[in-house]
N, C-alpha and C. Protein backbone atom coordinates (compact mmCIF):
# COMPACT_ATOMS: atom_id res chain seq x y z
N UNK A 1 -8.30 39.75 -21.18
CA UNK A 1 -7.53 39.08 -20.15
C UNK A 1 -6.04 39.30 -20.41
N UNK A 2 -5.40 39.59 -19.33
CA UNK A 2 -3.98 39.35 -19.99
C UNK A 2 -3.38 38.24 -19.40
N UNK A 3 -1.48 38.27 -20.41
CA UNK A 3 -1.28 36.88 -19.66
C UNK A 3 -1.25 36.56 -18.61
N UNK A 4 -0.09 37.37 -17.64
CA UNK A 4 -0.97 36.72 -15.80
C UNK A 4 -2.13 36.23 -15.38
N UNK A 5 -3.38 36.53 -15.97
CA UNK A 5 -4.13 35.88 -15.90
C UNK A 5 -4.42 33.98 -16.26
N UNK A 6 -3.88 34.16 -17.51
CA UNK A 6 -4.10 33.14 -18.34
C UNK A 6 -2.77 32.57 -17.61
N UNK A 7 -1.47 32.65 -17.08
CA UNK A 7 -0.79 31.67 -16.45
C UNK A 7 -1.13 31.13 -15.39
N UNK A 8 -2.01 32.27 -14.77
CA UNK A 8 -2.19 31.55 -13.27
C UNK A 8 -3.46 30.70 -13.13
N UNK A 9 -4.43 30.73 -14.11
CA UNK A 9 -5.31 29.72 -14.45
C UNK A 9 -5.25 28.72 -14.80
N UNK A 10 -3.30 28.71 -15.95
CA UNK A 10 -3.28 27.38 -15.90
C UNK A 10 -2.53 26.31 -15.26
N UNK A 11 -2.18 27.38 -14.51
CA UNK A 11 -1.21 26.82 -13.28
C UNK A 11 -2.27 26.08 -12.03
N UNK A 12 -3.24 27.32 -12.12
CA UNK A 12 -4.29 26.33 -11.08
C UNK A 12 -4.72 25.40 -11.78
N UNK A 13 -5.19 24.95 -12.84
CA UNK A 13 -5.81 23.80 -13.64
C UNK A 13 -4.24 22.61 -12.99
N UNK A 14 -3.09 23.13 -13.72
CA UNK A 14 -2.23 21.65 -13.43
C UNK A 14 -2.39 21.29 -12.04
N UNK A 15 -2.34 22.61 -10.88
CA UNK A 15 -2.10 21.86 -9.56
C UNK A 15 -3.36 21.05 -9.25
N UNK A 16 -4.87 21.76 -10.22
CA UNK A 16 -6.21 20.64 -9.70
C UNK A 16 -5.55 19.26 -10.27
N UNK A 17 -4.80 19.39 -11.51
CA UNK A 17 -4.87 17.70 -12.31
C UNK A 17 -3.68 17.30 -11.04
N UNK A 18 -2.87 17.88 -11.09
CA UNK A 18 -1.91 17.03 -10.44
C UNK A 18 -2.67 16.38 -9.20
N UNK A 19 -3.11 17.25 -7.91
CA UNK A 19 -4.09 16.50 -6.87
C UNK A 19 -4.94 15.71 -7.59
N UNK A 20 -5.71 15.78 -8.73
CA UNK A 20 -6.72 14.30 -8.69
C UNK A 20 -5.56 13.52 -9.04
N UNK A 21 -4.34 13.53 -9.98
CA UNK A 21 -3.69 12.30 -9.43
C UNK A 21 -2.98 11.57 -8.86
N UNK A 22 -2.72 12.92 -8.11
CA UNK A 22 -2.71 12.12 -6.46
C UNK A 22 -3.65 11.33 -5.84
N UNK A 23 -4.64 11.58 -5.84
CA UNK A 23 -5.65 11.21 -5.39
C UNK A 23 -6.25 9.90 -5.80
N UNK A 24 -6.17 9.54 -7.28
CA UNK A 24 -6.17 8.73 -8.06
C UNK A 24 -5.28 7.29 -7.82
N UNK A 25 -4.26 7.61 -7.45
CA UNK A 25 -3.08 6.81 -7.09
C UNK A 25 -2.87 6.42 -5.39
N UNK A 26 -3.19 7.53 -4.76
CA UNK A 26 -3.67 6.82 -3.20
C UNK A 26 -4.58 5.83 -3.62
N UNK A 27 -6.41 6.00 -4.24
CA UNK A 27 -7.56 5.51 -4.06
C UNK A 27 -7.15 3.78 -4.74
N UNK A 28 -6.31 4.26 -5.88
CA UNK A 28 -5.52 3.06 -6.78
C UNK A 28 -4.67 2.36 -5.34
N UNK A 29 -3.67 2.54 -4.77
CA UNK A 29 -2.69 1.75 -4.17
C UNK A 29 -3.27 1.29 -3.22
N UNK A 30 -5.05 1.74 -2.62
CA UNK A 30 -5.42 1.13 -1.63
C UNK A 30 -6.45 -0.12 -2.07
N UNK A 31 -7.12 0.57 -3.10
CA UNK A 31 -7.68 -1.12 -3.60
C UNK A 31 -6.89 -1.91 -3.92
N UNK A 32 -6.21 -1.75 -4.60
CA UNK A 32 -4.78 -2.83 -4.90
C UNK A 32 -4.32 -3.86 -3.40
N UNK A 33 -4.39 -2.82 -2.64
CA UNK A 33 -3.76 -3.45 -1.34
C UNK A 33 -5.05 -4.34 -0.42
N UNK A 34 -5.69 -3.74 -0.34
CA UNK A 34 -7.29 -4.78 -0.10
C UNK A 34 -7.40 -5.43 -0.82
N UNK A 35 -7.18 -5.49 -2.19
CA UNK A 35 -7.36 -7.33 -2.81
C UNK A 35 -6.35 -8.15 -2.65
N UNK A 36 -5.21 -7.23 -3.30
CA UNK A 36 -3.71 -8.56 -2.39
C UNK A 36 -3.99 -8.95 -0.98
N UNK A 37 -4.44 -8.24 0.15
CA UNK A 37 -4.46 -8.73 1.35
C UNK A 37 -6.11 -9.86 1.30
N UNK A 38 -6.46 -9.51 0.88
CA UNK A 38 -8.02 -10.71 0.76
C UNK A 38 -7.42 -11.97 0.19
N UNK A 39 -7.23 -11.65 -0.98
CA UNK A 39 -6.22 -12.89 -2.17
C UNK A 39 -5.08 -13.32 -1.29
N UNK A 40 -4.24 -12.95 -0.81
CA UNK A 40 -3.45 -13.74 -0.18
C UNK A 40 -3.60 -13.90 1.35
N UNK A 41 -4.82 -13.52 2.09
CA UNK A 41 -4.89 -13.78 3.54
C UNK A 41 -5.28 -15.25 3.66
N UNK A 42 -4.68 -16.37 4.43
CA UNK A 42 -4.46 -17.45 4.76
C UNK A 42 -6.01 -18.42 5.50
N UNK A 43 -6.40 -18.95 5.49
CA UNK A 43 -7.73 -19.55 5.83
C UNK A 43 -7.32 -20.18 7.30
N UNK A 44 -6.45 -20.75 7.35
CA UNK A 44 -5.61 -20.92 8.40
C UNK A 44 -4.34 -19.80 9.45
N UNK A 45 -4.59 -19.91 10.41
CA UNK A 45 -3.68 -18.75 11.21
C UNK A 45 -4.00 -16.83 10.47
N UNK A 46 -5.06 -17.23 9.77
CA UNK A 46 -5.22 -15.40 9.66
C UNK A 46 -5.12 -14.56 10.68
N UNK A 47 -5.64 -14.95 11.62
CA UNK A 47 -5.14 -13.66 12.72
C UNK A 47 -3.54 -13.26 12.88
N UNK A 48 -3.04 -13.91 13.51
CA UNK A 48 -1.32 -14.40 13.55
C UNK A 48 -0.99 -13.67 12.23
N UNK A 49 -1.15 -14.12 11.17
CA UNK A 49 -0.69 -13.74 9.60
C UNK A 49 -1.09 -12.34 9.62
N UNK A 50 -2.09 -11.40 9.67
CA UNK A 50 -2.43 -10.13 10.05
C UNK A 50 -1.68 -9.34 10.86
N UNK A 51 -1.44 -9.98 12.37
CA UNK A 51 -0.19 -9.82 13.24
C UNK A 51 0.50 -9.48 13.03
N UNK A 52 0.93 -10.50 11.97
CA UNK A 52 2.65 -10.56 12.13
C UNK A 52 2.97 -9.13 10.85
N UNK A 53 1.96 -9.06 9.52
CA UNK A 53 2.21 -7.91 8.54
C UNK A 53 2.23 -7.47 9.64
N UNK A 54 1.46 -6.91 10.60
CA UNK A 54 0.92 -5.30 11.14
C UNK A 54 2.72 -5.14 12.05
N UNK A 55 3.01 -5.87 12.81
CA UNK A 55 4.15 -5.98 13.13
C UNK A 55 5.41 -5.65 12.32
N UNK A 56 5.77 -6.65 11.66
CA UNK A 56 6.67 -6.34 10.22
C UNK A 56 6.88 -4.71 10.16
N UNK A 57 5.34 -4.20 9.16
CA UNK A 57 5.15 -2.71 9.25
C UNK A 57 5.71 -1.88 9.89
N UNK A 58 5.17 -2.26 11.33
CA UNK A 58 6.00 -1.16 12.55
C UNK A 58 6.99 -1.24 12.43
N UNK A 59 7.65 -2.46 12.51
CA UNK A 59 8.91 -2.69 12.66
C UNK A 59 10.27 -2.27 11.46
N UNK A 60 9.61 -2.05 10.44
CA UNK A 60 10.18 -1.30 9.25
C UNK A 60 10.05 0.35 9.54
N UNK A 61 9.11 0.93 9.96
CA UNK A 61 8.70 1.96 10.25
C UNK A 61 10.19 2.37 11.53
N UNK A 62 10.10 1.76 12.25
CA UNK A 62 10.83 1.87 13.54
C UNK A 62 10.08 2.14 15.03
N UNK A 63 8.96 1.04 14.64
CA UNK A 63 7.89 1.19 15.95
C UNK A 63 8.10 -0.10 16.85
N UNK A 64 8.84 -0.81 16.19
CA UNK A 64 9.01 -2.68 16.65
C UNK A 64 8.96 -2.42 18.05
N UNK A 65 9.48 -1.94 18.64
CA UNK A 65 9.93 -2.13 20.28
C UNK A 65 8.29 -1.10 21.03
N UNK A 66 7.87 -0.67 20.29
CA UNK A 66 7.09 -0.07 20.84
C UNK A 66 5.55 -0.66 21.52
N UNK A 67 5.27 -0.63 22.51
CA UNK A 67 3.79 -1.47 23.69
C UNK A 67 2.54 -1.06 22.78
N UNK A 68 1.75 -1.15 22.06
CA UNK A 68 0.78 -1.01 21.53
C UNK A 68 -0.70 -1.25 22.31
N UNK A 69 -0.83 -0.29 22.84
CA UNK A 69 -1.79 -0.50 23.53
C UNK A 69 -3.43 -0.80 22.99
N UNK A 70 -3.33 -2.71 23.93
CA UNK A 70 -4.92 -2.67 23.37
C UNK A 70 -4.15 -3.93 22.19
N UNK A 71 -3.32 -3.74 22.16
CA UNK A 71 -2.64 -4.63 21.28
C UNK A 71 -1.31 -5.46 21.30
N UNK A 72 -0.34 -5.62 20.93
CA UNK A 72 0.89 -6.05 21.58
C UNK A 72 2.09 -5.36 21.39
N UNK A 73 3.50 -6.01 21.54
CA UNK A 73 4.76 -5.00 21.63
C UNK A 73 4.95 -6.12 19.39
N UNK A 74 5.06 -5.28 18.79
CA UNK A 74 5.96 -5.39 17.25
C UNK A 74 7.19 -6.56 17.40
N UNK A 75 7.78 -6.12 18.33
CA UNK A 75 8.83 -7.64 18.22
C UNK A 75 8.46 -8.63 18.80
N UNK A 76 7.87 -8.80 19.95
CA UNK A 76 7.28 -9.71 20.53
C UNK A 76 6.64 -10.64 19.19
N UNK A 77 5.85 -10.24 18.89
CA UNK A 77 4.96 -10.74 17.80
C UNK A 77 5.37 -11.72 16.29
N UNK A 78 6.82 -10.99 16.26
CA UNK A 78 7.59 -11.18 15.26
C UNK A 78 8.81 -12.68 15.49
N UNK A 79 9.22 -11.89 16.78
CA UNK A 79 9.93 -12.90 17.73
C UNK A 79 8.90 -14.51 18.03
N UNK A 80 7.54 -14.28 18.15
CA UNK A 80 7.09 -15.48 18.48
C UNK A 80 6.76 -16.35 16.81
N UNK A 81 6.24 -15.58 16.34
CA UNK A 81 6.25 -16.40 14.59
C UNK A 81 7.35 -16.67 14.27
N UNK A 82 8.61 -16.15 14.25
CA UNK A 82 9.80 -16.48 14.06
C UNK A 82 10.18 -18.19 14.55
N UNK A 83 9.97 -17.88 16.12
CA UNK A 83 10.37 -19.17 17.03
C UNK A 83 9.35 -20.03 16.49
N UNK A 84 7.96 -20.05 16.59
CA UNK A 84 6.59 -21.20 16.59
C UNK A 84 6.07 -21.78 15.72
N UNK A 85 6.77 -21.04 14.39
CA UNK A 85 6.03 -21.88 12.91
C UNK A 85 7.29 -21.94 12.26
N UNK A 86 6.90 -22.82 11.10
CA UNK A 86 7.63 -23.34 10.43
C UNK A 86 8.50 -22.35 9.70
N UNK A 87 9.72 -22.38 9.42
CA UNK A 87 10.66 -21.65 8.19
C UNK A 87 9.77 -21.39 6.91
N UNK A 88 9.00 -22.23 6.40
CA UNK A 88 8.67 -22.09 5.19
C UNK A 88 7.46 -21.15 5.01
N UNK A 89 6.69 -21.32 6.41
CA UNK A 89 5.47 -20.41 6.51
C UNK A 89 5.94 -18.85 6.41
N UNK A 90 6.59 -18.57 7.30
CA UNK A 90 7.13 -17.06 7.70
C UNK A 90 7.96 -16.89 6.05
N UNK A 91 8.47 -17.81 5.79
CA UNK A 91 9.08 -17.12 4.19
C UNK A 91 8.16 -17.04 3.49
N UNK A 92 7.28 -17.87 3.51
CA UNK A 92 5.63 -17.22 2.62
C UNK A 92 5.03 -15.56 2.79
N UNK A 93 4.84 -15.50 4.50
CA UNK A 93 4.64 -14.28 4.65
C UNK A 93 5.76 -13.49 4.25
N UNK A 94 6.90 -13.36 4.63
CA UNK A 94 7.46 -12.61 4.06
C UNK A 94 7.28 -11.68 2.91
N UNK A 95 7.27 -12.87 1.62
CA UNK A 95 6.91 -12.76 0.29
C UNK A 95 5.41 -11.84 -0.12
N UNK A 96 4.60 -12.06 1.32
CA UNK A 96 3.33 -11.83 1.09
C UNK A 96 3.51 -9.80 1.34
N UNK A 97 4.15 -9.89 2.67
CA UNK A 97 4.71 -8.19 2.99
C UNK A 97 4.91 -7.67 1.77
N UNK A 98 6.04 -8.51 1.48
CA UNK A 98 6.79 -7.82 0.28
C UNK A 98 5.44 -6.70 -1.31
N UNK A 99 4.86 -8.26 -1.09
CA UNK A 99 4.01 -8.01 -2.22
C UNK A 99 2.95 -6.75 -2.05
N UNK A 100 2.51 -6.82 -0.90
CA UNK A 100 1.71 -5.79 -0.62
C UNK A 100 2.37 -4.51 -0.26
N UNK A 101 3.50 -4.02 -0.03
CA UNK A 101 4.40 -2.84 -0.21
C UNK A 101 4.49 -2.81 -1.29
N UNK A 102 4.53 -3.58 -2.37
CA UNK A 102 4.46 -3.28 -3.66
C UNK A 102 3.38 -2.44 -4.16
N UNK A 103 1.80 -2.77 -3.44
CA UNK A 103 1.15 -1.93 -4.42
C UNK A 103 0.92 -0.69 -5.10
N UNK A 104 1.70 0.43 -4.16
CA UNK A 104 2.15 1.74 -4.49
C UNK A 104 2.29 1.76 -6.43
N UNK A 105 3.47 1.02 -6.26
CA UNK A 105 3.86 0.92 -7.54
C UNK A 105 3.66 -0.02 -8.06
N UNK A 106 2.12 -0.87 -8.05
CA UNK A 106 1.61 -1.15 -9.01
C UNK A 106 0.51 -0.40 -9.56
N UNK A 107 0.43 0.16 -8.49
CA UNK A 107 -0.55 1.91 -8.71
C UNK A 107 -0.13 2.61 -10.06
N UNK A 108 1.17 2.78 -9.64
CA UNK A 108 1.63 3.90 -10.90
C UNK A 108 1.97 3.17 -12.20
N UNK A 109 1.60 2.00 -11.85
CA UNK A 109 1.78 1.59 -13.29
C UNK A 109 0.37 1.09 -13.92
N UNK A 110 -0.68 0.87 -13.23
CA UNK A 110 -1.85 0.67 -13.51
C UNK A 110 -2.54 2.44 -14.23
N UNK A 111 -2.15 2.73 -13.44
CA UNK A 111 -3.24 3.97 -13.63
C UNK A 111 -2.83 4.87 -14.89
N UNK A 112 -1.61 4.98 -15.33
CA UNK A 112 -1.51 5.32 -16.94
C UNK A 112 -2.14 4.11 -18.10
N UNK A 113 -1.99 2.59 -17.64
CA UNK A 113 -2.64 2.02 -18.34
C UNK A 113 -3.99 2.21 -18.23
N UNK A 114 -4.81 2.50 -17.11
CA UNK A 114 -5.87 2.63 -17.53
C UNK A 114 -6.48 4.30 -18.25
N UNK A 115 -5.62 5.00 -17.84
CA UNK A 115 -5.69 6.04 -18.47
C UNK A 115 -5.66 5.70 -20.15
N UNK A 116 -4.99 5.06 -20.40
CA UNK A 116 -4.84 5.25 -21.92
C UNK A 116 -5.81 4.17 -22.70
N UNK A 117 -6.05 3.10 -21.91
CA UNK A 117 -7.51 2.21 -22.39
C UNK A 117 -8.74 3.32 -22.07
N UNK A 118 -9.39 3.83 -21.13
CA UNK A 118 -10.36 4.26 -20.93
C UNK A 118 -10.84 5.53 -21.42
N UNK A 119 -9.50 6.09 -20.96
CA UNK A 119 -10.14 7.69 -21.04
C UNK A 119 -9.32 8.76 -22.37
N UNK A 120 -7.89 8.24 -23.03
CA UNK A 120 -7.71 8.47 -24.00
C UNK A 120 -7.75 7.80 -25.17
N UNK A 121 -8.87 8.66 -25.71
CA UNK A 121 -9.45 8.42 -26.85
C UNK A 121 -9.35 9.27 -28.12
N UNK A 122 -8.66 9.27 -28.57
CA UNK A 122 -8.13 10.31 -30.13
C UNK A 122 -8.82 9.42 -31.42
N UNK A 123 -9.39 10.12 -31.51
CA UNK A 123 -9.92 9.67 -32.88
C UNK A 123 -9.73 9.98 -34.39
């Protein structure tokens, strides 16, 4: 074999590792985000509370003003939780957005820890 060979084999090996951890870290930031949203979805006003993230979202995105068809307009939505509940509720959610944009990067910080409990093992 010569070396071109042997570089470009191990160049394909890093780009396979690198995609699984990519892959690893999507599959990570989405369970993360399905248990924060279970764990902190509200027993009371969950729909509304669902709403209003999915809203928020857009509205960070730059979709707020946009008719959602089948569904509603992003500010509307935002605008009415704003006006109809309490200050203290909407600063809860807030906190709750917040937390769940977080899970990305609780991804990347989980997944070397579990890398190094599970799977590296030097003996």
């Amino acid at each position: 074999m010569s070396a071109k060979h042997t570089l470009s084999a191990r160049l394909r090996d890093l780009r396979i590792e690198f995609e699984l951890w990519v892959a690893a870290w999507l599959v990570t930031s989405a369970v993360l985000a399905a248990s924060v949203y279970l764990y902190l979805q509200p027993t009371v006003n969950a729909g509304l509370w669902r709403n209003y993230l999915l809203a928020r979202v857009l509205e960070i995105v730059g979709l707020g003003a946009v008719s959602i068809p089948g569904w509603h307009t992003p500010y509307l939505v935002i605008q009415f939780v704003r006006e109809e509940l309490p200050l203290g509720l909407v600063t809860i959610w807030e906190r709750d957005l917040v937390l769940l944009l977080q899970t990305p990067v609780f991804a990347l910080v989980a997944l070397p820890l579990a890398f190094l409990v599970f799977f590296d093992k030097k003996a």
